[in-house]
PDB file of N, CA and C in Angstrom:
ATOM      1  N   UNK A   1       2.524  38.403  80.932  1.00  0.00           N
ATOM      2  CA  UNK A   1       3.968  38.477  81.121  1.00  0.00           C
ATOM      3  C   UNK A   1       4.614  37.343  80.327  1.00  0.00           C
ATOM      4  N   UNK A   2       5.750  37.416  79.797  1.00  0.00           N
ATOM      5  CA  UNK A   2       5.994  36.582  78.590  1.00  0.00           C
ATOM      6  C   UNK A   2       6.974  35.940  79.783  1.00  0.00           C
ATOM      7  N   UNK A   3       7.525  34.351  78.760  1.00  0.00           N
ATOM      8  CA  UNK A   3       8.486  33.996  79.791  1.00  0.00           C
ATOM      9  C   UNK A   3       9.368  34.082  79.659  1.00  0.00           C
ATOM     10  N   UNK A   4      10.041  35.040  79.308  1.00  0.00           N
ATOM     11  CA  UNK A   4      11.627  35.318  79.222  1.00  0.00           C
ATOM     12  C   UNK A   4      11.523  36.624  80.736  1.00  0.00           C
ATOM     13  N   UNK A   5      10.771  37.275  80.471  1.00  0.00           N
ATOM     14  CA  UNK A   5      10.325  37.998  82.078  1.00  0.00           C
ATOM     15  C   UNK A   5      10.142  37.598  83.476  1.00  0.00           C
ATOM     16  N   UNK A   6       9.289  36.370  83.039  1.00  0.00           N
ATOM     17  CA  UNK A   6       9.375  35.949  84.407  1.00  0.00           C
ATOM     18  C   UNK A   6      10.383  34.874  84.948  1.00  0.00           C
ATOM     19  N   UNK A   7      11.325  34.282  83.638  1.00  0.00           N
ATOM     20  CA  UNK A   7      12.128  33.882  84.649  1.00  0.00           C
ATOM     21  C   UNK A   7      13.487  34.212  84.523  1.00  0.00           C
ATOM     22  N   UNK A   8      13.970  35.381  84.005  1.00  0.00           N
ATOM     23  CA  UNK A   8      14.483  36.987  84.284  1.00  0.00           C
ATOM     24  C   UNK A   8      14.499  37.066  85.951  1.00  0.00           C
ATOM     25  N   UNK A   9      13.311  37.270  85.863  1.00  0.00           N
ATOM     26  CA  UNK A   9      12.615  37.858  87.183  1.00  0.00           C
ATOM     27  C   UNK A   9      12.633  36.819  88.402  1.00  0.00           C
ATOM     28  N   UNK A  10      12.474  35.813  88.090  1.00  0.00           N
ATOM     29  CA  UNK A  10      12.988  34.517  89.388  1.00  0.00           C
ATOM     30  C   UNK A  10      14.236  34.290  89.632  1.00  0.00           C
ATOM     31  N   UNK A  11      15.276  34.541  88.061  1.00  0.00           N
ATOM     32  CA  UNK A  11      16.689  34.281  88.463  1.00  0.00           C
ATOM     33  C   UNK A  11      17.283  35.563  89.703  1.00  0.00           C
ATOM     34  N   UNK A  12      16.669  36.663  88.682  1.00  0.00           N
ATOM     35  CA  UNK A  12      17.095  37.897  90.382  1.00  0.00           C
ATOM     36  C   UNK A  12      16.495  37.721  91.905  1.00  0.00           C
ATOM     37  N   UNK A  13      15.090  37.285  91.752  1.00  0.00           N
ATOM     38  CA  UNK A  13      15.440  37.172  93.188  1.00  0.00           C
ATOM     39  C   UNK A  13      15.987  35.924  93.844  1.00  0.00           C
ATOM     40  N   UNK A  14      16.098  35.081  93.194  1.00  0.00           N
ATOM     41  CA  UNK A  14      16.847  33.605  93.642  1.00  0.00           C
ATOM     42  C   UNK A  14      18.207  34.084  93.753  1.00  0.00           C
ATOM     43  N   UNK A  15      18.984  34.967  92.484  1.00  0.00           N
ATOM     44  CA  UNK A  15      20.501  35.679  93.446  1.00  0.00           C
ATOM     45  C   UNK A  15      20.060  36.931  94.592  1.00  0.00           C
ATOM     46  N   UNK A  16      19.561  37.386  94.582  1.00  0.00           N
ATOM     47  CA  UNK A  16      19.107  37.933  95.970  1.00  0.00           C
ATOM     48  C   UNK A  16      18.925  37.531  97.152  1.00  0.00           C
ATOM     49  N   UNK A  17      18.042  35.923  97.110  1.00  0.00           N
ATOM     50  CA  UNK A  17      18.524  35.467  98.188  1.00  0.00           C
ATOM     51  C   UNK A  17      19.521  34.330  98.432  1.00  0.00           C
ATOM     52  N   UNK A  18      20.364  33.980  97.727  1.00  0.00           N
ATOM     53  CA  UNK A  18      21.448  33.525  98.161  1.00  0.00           C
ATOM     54  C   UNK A  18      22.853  34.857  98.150  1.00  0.00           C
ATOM     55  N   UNK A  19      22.703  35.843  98.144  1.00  0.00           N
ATOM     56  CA  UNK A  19      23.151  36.832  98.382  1.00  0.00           C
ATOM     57  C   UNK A  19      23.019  36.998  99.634  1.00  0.00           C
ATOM     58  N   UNK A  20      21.786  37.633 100.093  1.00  0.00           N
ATOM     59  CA  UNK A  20      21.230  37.623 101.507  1.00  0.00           C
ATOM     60  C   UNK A  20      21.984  36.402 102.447  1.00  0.00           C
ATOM     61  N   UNK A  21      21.673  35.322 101.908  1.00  0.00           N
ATOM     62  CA  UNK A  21      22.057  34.320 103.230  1.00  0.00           C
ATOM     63  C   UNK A  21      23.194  33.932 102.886  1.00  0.00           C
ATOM     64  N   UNK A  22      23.795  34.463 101.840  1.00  0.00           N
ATOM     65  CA  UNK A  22      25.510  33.256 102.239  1.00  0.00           C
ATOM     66  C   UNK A  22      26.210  33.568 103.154  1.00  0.00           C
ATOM     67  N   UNK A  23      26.151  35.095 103.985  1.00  0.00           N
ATOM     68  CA  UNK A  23      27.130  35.049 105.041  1.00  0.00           C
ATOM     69  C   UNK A  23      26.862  33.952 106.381  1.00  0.00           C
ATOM     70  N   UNK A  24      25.336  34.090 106.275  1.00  0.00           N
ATOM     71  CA  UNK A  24      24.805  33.253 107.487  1.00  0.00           C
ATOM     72  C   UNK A  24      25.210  32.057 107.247  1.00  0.00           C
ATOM     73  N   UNK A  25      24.995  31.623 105.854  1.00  0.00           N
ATOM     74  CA  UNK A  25      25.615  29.922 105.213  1.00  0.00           C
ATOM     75  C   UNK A  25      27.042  29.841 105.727  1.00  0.00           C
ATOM     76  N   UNK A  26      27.577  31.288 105.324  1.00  0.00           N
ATOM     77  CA  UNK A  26      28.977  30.683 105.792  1.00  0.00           C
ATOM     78  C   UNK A  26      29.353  30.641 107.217  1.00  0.00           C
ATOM     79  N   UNK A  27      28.957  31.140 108.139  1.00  0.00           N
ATOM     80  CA  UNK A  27      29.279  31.493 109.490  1.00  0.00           C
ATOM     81  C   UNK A  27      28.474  29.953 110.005  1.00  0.00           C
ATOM     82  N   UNK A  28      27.697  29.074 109.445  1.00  0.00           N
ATOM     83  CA  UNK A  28      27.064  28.096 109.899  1.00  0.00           C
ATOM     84  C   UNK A  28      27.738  27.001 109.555  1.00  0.00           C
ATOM     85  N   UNK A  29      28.460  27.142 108.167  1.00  0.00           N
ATOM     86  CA  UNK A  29      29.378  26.070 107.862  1.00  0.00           C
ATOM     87  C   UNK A  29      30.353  26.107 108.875  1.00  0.00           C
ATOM     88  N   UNK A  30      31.144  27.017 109.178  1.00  0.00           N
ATOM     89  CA  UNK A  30      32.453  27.047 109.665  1.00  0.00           C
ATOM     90  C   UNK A  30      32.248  26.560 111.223  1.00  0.00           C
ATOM     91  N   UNK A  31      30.449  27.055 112.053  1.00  0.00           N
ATOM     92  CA  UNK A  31      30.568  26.652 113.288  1.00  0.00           C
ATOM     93  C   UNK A  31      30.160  24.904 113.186  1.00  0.00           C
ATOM     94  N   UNK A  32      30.393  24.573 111.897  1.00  0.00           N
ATOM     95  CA  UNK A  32      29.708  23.277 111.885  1.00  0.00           C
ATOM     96  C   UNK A  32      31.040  22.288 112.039  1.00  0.00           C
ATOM     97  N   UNK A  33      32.075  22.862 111.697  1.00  0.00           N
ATOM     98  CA  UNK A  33      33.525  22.188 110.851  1.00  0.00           C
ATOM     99  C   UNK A  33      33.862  21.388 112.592  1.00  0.00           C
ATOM    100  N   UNK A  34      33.897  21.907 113.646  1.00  0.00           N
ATOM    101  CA  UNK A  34      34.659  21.216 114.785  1.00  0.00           C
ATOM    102  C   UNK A  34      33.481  20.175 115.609  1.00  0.00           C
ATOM    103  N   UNK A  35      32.096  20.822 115.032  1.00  0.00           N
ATOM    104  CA  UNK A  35      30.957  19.540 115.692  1.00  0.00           C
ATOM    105  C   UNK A  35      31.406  18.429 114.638  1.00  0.00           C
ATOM    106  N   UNK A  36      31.502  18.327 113.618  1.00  0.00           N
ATOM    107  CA  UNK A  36      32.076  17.004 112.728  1.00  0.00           C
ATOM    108  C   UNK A  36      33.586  16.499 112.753  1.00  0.00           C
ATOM    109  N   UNK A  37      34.049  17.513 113.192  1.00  0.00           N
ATOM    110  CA  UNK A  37      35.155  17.167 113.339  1.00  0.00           C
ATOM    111  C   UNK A  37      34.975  15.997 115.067  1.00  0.00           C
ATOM    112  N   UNK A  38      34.875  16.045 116.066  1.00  0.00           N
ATOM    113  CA  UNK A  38      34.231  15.793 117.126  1.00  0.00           C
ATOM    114  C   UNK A  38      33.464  14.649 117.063  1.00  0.00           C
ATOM    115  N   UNK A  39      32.340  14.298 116.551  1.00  0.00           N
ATOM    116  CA  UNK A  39      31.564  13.578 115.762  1.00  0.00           C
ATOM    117  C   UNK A  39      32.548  12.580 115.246  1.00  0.00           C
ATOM    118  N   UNK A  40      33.551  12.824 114.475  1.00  0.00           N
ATOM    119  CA  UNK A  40      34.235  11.245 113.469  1.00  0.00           C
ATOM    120  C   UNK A  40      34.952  10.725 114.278  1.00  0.00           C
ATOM    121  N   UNK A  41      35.847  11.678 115.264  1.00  0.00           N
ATOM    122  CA  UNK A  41      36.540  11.101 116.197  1.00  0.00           C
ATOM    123  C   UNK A  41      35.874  10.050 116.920  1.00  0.00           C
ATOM    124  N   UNK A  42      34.804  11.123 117.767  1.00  0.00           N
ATOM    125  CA  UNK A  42      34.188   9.931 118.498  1.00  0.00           C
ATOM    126  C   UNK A  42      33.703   8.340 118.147  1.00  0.00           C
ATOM    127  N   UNK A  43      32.985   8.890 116.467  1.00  0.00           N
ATOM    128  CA  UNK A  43      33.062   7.328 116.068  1.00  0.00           C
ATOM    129  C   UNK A  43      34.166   6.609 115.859  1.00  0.00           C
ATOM    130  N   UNK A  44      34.903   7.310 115.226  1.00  0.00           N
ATOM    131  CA  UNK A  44      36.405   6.358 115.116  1.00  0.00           C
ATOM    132  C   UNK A  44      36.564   5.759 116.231  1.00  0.00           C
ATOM    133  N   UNK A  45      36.713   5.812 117.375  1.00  0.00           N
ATOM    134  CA  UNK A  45      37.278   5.343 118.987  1.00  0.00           C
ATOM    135  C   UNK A  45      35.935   4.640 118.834  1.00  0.00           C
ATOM    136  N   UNK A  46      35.041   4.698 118.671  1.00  0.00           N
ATOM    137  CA  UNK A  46      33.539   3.593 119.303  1.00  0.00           C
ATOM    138  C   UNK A  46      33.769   2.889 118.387  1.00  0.00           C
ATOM    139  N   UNK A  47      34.622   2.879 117.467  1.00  0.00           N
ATOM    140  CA  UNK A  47      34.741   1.291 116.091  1.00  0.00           C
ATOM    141  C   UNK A  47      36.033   0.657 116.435  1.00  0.00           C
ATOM    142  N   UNK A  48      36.839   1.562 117.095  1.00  0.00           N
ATOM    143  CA  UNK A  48      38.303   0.833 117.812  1.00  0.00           C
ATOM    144  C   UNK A  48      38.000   0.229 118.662  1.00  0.00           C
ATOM    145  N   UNK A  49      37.266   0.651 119.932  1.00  0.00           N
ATOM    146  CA  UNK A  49      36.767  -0.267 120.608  1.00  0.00           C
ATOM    147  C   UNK A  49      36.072  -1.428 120.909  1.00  0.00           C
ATOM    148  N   UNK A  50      35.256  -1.208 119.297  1.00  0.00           N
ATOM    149  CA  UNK A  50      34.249  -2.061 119.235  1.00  0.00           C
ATOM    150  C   UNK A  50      34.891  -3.532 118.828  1.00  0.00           C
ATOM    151  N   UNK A  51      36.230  -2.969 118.165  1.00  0.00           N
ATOM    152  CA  UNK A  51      36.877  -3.814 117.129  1.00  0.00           C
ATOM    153  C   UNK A  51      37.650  -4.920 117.691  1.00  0.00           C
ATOM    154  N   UNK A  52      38.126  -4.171 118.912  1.00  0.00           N
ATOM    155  CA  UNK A  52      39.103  -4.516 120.263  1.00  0.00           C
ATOM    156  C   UNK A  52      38.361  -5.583 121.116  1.00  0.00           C
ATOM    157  N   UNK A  53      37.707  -5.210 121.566  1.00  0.00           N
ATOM    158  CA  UNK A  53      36.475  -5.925 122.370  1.00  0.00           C
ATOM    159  C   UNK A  53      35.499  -6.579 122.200  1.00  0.00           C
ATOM    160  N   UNK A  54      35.868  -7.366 120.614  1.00  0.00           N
ATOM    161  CA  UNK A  54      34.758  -8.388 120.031  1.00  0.00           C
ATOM    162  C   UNK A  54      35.072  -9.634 120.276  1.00  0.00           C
TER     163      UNK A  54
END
């Protein structure tokens, strides 16, 4: 197999599977957006406090 074939042949299935999973990528990003969001807050207030109370 020459290599213009085989990596032909790796680029399709490498878009195949990011085809396959970007909806899941995206539905994982978006449930990710309010745990970080959540997350900075909380640190923000534990560095106000920290800042306050030194």
């Amino acid at each position: 197999m020459s290599k213009l074939l085989s990596t032909t042949g790796l680029l399709v299935v490498g878009l195949i599977a990011i085809a396959v999973s970007g909806p899941a990528l995206a539905r994982l990003a978006s449930a990710l957006v309010p745990l970080v969001l959540v997350a900075g807050i909380v640190v923000a207030l534990l560095r106000a406090v920290w800042f306050f109370t030194r």
